[in-house]
N, C-alpha and C. Protein backbone atom coordinates (compact mmCIF):
# COMPACT_ATOMS: atom_id res chain seq x y z
N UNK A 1 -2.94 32.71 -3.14
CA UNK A 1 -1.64 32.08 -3.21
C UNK A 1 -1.50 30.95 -2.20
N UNK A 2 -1.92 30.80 -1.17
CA UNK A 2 -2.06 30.02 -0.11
C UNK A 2 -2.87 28.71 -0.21
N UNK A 3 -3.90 28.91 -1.63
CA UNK A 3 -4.66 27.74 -1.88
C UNK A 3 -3.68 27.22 -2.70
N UNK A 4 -2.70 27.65 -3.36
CA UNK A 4 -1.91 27.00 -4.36
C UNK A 4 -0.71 26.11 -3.62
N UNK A 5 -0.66 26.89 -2.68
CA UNK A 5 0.86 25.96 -1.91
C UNK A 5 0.44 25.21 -1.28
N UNK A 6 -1.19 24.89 -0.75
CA UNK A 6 -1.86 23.90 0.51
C UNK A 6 -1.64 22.92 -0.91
N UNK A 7 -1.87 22.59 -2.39
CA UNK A 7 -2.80 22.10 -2.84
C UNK A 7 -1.62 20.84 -3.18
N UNK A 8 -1.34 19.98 -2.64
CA UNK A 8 -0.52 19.13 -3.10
C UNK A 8 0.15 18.54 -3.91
N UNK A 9 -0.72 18.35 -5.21
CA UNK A 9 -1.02 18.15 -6.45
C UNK A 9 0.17 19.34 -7.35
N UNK A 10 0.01 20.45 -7.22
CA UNK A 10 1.41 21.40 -7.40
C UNK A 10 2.52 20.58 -7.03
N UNK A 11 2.94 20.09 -5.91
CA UNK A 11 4.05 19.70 -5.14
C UNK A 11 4.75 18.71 -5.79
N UNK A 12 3.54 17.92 -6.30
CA UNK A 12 3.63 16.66 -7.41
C UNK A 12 4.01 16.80 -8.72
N UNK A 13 3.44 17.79 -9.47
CA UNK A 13 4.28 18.01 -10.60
C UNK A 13 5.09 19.02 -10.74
N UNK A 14 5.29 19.26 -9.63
CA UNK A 14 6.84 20.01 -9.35
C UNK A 14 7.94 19.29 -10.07
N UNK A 15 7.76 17.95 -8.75
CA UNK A 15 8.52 17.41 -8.47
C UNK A 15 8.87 16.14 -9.88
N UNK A 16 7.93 15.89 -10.23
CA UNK A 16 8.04 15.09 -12.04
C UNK A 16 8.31 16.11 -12.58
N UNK A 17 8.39 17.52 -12.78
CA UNK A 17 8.72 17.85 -13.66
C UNK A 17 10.46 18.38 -13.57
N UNK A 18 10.81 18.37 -12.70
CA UNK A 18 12.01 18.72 -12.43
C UNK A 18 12.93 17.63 -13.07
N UNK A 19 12.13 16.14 -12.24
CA UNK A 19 12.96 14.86 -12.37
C UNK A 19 12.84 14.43 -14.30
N UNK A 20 11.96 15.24 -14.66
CA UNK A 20 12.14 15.03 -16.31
C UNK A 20 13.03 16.27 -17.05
N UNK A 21 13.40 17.21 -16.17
CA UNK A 21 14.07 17.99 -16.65
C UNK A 21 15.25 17.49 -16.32
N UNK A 22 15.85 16.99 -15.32
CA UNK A 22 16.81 16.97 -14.47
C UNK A 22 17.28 15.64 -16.07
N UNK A 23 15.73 14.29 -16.19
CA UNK A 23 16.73 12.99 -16.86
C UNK A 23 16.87 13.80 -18.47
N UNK A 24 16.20 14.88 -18.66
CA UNK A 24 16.78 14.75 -20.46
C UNK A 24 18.02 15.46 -20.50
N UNK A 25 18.35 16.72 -20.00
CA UNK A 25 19.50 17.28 -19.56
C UNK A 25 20.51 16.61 -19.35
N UNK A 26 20.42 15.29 -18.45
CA UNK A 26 21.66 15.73 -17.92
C UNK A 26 22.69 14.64 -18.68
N UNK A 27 23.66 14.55 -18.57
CA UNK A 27 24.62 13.70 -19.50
C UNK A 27 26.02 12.72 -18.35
N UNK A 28 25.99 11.59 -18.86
CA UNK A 28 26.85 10.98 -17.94
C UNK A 28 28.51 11.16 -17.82
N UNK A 29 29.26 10.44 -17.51
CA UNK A 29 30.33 10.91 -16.54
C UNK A 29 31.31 10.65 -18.39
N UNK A 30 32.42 11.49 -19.01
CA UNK A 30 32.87 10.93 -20.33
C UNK A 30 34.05 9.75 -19.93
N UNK A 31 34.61 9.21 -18.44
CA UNK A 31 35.39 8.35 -18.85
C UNK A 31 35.44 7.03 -18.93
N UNK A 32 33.88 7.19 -18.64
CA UNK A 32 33.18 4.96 -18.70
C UNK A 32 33.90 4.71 -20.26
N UNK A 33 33.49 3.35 -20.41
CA UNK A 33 34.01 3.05 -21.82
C UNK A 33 32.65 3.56 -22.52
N UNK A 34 32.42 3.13 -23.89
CA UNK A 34 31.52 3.53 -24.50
C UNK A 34 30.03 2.78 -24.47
N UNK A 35 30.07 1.59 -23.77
CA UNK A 35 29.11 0.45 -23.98
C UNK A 35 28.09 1.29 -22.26
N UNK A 36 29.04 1.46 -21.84
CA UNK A 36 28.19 1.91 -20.08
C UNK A 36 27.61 3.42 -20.45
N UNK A 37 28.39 4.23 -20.85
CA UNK A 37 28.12 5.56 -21.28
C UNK A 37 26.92 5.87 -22.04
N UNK A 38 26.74 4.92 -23.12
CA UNK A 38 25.80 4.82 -23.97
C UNK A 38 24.20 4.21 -22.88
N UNK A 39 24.94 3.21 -21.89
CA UNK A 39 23.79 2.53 -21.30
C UNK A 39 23.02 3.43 -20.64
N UNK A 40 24.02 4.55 -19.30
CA UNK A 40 23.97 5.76 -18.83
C UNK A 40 22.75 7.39 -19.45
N UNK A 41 23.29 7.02 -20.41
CA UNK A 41 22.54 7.99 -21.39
C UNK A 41 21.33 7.59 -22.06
N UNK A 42 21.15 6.37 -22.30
CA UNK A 42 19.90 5.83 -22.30
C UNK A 42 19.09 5.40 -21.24
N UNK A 43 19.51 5.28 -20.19
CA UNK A 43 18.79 5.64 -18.99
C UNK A 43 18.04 6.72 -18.58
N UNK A 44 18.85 7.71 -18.70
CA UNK A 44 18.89 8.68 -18.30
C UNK A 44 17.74 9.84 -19.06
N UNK A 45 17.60 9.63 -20.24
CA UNK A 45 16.65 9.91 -21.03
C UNK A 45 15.50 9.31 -21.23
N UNK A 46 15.78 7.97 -20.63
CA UNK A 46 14.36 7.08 -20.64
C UNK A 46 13.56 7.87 -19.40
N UNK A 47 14.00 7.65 -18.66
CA UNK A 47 13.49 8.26 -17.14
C UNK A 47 13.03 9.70 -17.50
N UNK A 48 13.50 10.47 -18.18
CA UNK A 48 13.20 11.70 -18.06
C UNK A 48 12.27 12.11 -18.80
N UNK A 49 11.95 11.03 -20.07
CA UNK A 49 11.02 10.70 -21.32
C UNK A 49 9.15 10.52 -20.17
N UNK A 50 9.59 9.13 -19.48
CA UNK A 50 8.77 8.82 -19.01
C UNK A 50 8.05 9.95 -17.64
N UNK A 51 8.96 10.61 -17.26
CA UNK A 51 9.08 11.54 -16.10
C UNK A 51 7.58 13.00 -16.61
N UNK A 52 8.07 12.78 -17.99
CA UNK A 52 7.74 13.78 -18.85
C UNK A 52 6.46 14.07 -19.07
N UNK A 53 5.87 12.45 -19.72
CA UNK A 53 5.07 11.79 -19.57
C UNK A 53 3.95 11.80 -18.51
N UNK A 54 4.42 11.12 -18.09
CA UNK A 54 3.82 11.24 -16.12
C UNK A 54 3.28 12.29 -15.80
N UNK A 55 3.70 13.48 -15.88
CA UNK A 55 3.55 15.21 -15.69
C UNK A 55 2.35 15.79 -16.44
N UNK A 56 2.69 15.03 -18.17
CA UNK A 56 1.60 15.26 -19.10
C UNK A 56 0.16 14.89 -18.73
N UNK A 57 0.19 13.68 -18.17
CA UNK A 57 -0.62 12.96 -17.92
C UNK A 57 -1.39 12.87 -16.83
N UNK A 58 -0.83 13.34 -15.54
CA UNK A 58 -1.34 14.14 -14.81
C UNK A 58 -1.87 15.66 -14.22
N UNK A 59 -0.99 16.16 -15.35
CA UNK A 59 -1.74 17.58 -15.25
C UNK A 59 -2.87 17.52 -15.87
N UNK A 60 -3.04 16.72 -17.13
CA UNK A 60 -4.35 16.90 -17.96
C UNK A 60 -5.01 16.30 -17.07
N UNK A 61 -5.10 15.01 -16.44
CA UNK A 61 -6.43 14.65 -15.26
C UNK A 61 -7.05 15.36 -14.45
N UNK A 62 -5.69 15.91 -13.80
CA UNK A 62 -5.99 16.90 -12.88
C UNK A 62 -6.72 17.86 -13.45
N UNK A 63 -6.62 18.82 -14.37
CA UNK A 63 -6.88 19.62 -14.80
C UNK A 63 -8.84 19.63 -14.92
N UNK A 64 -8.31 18.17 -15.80
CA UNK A 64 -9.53 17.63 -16.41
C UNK A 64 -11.01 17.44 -15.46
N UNK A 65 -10.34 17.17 -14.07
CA UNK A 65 -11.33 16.89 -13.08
C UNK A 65 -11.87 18.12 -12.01
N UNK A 66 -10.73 19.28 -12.32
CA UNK A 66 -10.89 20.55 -11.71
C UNK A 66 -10.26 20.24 -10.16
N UNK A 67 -9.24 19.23 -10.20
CA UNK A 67 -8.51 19.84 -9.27
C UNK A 67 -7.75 20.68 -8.73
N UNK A 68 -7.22 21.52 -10.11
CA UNK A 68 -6.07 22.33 -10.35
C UNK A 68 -6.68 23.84 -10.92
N UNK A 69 -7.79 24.39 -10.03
CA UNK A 69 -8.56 25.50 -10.90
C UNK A 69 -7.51 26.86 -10.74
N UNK A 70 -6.72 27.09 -10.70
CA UNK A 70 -5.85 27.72 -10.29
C UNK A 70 -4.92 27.98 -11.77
N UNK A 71 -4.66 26.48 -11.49
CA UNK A 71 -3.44 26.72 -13.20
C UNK A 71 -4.76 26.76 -14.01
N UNK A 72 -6.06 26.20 -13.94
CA UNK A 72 -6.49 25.92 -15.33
C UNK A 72 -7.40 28.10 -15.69
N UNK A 73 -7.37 28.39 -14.66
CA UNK A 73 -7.71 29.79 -14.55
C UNK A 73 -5.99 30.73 -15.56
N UNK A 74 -5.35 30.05 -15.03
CA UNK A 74 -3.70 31.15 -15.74
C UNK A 74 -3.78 30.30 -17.18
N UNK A 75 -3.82 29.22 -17.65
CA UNK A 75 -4.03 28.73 -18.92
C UNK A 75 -4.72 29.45 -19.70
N UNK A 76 -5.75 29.43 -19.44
CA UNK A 76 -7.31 30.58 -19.54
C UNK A 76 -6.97 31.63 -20.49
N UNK A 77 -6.06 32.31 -19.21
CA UNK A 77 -5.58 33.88 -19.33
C UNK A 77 -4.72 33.56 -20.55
N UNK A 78 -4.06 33.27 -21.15
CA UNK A 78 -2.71 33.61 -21.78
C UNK A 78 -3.29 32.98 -23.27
């Protein structure tokens, strides 16, 4: 467990994956007019699209290169 929390790379797609959970979720404020609201919400999903992305794309490298033998060992399993 101790190799998993040294391993940085965890810390990292923690942290993208939260921020892509955090942009598809979340929804903006209802009393902008409709032109900002709409802008808001397409933001907001872009980021979390791309966030998403990012996560995908680095876990498979990682994975891919055996930096991450840990998750790719619990993948394994299941």
């Amino acid at each position: 467990m101790a190799k998993l929390i040294k391993n940085w790379r965890y810390h990292v797609l923690t942290t993208i994956a939260f921020i892509a959970i955090l942009g598809l979720f979340s929804e903006p404020k209802t009393d902008n007019n409709s032109i900002e609201w709409l802008t808001e919400f397409a933001t907001s999903k872009a980021i979390g699209a791309i966030a998403a992305y990012a996560f995908y794309r680095m876990a498979k490298r990682w994975m891919g290169n055996g930096s991450l033998p840990e998750l790719k060992e619990i993948s394994k399993e299941e």
